[in-house]
C-alpha atoms as a PDB file:
ATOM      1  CA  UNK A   1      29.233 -53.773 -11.838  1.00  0.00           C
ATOM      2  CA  UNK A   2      31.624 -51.657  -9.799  1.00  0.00           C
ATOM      3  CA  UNK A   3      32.047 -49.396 -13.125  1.00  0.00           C
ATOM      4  CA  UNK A   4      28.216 -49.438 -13.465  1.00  0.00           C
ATOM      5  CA  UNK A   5      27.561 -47.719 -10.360  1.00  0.00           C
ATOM      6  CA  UNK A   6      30.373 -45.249 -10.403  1.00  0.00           C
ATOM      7  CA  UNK A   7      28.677 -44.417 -13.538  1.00  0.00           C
ATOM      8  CA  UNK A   8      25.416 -43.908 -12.269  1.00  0.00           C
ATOM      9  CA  UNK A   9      26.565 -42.065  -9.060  1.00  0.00           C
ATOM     10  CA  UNK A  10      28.348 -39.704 -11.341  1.00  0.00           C
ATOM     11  CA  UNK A  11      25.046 -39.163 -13.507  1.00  0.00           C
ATOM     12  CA  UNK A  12      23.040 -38.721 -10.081  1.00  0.00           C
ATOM     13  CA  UNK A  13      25.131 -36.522  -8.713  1.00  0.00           C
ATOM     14  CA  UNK A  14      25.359 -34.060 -11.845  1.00  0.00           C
ATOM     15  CA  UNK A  15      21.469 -34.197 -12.450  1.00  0.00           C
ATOM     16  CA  UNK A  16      21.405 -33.041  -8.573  1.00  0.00           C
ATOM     17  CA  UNK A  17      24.125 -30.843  -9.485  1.00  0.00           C
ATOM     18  CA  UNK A  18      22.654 -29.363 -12.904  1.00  0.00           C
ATOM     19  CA  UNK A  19      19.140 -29.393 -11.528  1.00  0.00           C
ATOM     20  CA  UNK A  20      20.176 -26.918  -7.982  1.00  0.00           C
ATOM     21  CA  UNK A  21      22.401 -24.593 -10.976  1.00  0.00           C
ATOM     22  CA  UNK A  22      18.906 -24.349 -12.549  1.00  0.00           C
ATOM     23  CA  UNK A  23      15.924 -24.823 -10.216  1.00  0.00           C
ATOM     24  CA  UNK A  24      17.085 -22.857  -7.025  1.00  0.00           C
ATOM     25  CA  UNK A  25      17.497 -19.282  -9.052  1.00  0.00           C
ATOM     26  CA  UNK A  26      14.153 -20.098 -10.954  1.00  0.00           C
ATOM     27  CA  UNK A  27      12.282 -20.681  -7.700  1.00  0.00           C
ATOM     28  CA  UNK A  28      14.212 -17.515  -6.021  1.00  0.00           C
ATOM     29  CA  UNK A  29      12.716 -15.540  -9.640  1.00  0.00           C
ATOM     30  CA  UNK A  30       9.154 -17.073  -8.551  1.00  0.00           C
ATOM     31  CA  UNK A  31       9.336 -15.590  -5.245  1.00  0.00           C
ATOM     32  CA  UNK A  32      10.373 -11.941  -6.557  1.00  0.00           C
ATOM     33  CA  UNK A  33       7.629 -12.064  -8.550  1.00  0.00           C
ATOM     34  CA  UNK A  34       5.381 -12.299  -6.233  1.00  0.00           C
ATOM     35  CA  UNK A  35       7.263  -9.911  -4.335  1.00  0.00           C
ATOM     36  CA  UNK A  36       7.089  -7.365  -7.068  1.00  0.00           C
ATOM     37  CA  UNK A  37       3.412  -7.926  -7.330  1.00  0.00           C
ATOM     38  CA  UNK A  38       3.191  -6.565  -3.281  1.00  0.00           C
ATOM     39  CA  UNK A  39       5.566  -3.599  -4.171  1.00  0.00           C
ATOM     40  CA  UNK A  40       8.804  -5.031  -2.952  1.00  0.00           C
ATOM     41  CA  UNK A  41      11.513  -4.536  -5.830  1.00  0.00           C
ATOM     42  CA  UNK A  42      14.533  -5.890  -4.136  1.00  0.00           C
ATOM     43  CA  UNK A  43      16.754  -7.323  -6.420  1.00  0.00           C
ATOM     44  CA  UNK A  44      16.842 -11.086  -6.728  1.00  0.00           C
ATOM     45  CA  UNK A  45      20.715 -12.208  -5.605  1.00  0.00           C
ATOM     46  CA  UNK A  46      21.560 -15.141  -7.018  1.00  0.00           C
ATOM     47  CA  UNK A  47      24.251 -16.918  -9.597  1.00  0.00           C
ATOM     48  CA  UNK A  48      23.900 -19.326 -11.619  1.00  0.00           C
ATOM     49  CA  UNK A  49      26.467 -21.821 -13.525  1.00  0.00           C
ATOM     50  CA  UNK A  50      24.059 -21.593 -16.383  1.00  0.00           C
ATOM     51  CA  UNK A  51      24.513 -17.847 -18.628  1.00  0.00           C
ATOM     52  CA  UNK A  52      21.042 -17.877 -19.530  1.00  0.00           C
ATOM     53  CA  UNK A  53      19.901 -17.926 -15.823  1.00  0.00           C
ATOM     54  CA  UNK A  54      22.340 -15.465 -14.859  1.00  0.00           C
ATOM     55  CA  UNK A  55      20.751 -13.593 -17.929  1.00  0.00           C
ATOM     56  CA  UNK A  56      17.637 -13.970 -16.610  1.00  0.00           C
ATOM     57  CA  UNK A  57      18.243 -12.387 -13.162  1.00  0.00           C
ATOM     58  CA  UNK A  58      20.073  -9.602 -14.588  1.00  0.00           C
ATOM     59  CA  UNK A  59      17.141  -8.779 -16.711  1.00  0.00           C
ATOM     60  CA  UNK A  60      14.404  -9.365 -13.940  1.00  0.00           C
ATOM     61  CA  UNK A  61      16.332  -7.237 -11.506  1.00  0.00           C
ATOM     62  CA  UNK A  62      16.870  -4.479 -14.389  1.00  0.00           C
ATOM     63  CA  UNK A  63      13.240  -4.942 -14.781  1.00  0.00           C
ATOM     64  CA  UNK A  64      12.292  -4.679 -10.946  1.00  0.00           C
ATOM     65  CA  UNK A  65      14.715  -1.111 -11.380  1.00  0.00           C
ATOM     66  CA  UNK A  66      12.761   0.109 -14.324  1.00  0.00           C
ATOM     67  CA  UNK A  67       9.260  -0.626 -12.351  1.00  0.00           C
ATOM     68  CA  UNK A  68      10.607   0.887  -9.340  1.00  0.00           C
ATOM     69  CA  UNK A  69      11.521   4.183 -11.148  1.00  0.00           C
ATOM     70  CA  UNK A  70       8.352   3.799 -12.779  1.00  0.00           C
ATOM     71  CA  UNK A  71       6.473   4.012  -9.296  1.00  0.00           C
ATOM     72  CA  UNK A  72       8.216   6.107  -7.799  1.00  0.00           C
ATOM     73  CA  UNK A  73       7.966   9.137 -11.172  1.00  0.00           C
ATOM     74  CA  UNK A  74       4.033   8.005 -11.036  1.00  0.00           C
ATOM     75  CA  UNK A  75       3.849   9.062  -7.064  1.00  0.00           C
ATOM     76  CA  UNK A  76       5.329  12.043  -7.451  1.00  0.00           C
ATOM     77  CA  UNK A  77       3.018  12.969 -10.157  1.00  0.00           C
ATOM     78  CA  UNK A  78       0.030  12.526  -8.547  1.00  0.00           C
ATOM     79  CA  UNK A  79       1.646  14.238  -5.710  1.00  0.00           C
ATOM     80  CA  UNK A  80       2.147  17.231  -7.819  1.00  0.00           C
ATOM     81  CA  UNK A  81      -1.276  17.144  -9.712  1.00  0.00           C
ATOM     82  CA  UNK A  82      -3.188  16.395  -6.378  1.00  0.00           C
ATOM     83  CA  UNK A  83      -1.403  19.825  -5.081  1.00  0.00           C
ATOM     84  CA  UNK A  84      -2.467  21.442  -8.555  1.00  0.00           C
ATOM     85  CA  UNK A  85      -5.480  20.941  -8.025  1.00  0.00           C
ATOM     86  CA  UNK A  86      -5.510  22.164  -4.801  1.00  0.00           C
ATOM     87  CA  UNK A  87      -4.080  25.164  -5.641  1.00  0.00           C
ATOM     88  CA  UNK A  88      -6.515  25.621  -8.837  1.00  0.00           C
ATOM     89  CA  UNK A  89      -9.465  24.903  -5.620  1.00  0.00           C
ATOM     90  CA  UNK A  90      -7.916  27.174  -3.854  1.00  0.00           C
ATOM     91  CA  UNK A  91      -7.689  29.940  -6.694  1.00  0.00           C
ATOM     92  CA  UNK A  92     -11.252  29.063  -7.984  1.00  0.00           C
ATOM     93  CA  UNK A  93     -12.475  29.678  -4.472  1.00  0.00           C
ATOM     94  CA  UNK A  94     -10.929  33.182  -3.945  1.00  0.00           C
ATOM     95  CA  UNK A  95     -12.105  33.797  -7.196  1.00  0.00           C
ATOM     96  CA  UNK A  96     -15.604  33.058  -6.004  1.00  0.00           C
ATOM     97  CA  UNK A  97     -15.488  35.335  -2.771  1.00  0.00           C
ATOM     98  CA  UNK A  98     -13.934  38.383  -5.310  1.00  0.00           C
ATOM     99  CA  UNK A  99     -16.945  37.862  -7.767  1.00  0.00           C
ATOM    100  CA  UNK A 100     -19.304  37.626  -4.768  1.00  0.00           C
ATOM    101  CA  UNK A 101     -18.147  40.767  -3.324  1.00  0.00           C
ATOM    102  CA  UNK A 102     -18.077  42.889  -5.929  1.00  0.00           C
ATOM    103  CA  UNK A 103     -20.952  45.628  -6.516  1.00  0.00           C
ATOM    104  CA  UNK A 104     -21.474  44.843  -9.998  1.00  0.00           C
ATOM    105  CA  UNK A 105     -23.617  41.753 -11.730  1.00  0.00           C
ATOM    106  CA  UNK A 106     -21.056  39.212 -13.424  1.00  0.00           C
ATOM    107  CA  UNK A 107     -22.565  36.910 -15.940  1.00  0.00           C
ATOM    108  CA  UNK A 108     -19.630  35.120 -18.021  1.00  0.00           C
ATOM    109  CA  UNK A 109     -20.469  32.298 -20.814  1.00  0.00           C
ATOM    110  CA  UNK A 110     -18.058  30.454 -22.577  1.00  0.00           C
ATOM    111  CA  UNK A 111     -17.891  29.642 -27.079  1.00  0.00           C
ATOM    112  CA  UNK A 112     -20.810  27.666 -26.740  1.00  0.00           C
ATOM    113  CA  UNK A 113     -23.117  29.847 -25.299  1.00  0.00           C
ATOM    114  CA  UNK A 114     -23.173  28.428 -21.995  1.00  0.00           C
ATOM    115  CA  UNK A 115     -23.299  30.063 -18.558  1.00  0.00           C
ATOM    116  CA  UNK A 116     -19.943  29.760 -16.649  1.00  0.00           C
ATOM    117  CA  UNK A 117     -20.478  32.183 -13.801  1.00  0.00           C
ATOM    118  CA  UNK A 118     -23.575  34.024 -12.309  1.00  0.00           C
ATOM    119  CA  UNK A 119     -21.914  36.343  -9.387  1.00  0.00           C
ATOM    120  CA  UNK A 120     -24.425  36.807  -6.659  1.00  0.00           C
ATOM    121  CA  UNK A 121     -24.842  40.050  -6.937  1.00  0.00           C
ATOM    122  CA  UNK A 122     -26.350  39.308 -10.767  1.00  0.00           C
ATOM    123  CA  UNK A 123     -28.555  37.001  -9.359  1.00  0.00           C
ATOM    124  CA  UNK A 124     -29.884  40.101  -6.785  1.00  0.00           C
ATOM    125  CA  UNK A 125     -30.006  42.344  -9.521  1.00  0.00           C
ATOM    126  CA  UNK A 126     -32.448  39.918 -11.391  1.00  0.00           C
ATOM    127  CA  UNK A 127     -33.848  38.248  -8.875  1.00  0.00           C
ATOM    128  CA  UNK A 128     -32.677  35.030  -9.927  1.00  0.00           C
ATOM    129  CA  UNK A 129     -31.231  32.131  -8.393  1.00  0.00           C
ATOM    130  CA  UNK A 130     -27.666  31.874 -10.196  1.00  0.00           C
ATOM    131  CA  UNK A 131     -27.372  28.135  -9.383  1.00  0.00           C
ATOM    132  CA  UNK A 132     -29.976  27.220 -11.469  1.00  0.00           C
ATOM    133  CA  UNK A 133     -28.649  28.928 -14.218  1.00  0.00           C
ATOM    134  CA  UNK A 134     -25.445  28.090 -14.558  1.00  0.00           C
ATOM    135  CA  UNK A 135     -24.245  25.127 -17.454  1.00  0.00           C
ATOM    136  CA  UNK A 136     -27.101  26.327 -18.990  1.00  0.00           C
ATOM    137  CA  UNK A 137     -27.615  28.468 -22.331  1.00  0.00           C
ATOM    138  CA  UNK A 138     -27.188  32.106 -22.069  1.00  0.00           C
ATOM    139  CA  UNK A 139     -30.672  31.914 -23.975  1.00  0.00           C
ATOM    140  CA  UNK A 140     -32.467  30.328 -21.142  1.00  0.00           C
ATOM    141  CA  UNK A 141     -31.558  33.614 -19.148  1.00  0.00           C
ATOM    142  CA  UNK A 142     -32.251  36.343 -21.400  1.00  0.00           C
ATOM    143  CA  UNK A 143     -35.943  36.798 -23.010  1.00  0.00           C
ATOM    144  CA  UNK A 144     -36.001  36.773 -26.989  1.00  0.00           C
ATOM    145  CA  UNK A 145     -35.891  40.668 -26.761  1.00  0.00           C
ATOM    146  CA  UNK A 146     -32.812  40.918 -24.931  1.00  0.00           C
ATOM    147  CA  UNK A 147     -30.744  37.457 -26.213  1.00  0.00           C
ATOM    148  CA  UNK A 148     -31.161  39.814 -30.221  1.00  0.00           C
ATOM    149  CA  UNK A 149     -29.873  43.043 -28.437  1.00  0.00           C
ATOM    150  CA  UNK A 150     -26.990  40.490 -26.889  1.00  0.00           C
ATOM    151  CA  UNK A 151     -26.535  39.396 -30.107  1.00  0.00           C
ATOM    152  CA  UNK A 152     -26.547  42.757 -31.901  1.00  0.00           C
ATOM    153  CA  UNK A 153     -23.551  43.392 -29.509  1.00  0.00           C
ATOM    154  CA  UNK A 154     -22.040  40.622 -30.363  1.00  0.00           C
ATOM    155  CA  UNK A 155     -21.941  41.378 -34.299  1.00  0.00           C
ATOM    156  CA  UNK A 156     -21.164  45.223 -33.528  1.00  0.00           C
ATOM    157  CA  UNK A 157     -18.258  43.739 -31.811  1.00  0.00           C
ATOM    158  CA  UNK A 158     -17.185  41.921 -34.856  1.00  0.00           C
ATOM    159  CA  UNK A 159     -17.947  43.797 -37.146  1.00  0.00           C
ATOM    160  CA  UNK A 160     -15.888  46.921 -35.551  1.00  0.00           C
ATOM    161  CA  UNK A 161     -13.003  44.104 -34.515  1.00  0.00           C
ATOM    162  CA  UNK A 162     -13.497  45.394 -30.818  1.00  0.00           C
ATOM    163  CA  UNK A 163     -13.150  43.550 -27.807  1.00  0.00           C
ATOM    164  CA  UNK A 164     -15.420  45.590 -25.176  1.00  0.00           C
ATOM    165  CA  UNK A 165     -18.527  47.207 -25.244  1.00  0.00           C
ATOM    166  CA  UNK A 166     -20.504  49.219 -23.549  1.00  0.00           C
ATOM    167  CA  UNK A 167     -24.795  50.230 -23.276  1.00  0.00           C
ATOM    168  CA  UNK A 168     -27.566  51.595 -21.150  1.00  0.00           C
ATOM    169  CA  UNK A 169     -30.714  49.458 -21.751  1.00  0.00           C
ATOM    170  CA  UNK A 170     -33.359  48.861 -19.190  1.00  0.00           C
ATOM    171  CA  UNK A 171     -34.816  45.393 -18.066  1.00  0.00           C
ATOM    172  CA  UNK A 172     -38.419  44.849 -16.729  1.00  0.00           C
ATOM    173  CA  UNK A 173     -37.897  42.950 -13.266  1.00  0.00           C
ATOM    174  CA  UNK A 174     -40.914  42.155 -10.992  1.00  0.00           C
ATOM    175  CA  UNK A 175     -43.193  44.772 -12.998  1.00  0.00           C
ATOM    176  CA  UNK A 176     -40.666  47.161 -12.744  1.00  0.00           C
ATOM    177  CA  UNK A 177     -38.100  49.050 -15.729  1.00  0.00           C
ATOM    178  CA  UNK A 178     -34.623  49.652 -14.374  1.00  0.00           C
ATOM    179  CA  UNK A 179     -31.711  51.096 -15.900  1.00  0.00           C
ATOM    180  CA  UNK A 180     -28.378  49.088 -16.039  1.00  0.00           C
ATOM    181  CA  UNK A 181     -24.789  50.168 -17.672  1.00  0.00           C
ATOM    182  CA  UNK A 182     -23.872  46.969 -19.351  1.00  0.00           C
ATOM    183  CA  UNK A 183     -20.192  46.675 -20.357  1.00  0.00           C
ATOM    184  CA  UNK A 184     -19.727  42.942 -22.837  1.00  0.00           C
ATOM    185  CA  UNK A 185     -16.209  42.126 -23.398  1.00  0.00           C
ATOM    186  CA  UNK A 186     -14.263  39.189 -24.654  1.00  0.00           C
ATOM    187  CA  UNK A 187     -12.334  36.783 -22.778  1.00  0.00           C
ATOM    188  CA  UNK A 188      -8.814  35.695 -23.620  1.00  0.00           C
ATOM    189  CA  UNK A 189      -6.532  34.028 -22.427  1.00  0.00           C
ATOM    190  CA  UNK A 190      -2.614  35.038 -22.035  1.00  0.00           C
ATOM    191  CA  UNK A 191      -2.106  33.740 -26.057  1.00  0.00           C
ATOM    192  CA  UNK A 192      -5.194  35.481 -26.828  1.00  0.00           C
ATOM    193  CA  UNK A 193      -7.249  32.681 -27.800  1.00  0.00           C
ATOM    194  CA  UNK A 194     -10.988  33.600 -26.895  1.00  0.00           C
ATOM    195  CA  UNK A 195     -12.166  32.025 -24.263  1.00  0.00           C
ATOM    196  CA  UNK A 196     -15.620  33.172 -24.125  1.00  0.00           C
ATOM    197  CA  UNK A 197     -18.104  36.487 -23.358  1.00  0.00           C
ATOM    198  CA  UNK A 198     -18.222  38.275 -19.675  1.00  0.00           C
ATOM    199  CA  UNK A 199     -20.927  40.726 -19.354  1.00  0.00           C
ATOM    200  CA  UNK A 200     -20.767  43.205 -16.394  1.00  0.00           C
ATOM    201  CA  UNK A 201     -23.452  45.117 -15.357  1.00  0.00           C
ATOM    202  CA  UNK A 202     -24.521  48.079 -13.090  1.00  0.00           C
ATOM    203  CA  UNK A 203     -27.438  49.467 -11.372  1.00  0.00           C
ATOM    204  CA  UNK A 204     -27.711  52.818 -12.375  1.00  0.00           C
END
C-alpha cells in the first residue's frame, strides 16, 4: 500500500510538474497573441523544460520582431507618400496660379485626346467655362472645322518629325472673327516619352 501511494504521489506530482513545463508558456503565448493583435509586440519571456516550447517562443517572439519591423517600415511609408502627395498638391497648385496668370490661353490634352488643362485665360478667350470641359474630348471643344485643322497640325507634325508648331487662324466667337497665334507642341517628359499635346494661344 505504502509503495502504492509513493507511486502515485510521484505520478501526481510529475503530471503537475510536466503539465506547468507545458501549459504556463502556452497560456503566456495566448496572451501575446492577443497582445500582438492590439499592437503590443513585447516579447513573450518565458522557458520551458520542453525544446519544442522553448522553440515555440523563440519563433513567436522572432515573429512579433518581424511584425514590428513590418509596422514600423509601413508607417514610415505612408508618412513619406502622405508628404508626396502633399508636395505633388502643393506643386499642382502653384502650377495652377502660373497657368492662371499667364496672358496666353493654355489648353493641354493628353494620348487619348482628352482635356487635361483649360487655363482661365483660354476659357476668357472663348468664352467658355473651362470646368466643364476638362476630362472631356478635345473634340467636344473644337467644331468639326477646327478639330481637321488640329488634326492637319498634328500630321504636319509627324510627318516633318517636329515637335512645335506654330499658325494664325481666326475663330468665330459670339458672332465675331478674331485672330489668334496658335503655337501646338508636344509634351514629354524628362525620358522623352510623349506625354500628350499643349496648345498655346494668343490674342492678336
Amino acid at each position: 500500500i505504502l509503495m502504492t501511494l509513493v507511486i502515485l504521489l510521484a505520478a501526481t506530482w510529475f503530471g503537475f510538474h510536466l503539465a506547468k513545463q507545458l501549459a504556463i508558456p502556452l497560456v503566456q503565448l495566448g496572451r501575446a497573441t492577443r497582445r500582438v493583435a492590439g499592437g503590443d509586440y513585447a516579447p513573450v519571456e518565458v522557458q520551458s523544460g520542453s525544446e519544442e516550447i522553448n522553440f515555440l517562443v523563440e519563433s513567436f517572439n522572432q515573429m512579433t520582431l518581424n511584425l514590428e519591423k513590418s509596422e514600423k517600415e509601413v508607417s514610415s511609408a505612408n508618412t513619406n507618400l502622405k508628404q508626396s502627395l502633399a508636395d505633388v498638391n502643393k506643386y499642382s497648385r502653384y502650377i495652377e496660379i502660373v497657368l492662371g496668370n499667364v496672358s496666353a490661353g493654355v489648353i493641354s490634352v493628353d494620348q487619348l485626346g482628352m482635356i487635361t488643362t483649360i487655363n482661365r485665360r483660354a476659357g476668357d478667350l472663348l468664352k467658355i467655362n473651362p470646368t466643364k470641359f476638362v476630362g472631356r474630348p478635345v473634340r467636344e471643344l473644337l467644331t468639326l472645322e477646327y478639330f481637321r485643322m488640329f488634326a492637319e497640325m498634328l500630321k504636319t507634325m509627324s510627318d516633318h518629325k517636329i515637335e512645335s508648331i506654330q499658325r494664325e487662324i481666326k475663330i468665330s466667337i459670339d458672332g465675331e472673327s478674331i485672330p489668334f497665334l496658335m503655337t501646338l507642341s508636344i509634351l514629354k517628359d524628362e525620358k522623352g516619352n510623349d506625354l500628350g499635346k499643349i496648345v498655346v494661344f494668343d490674342d492678336l
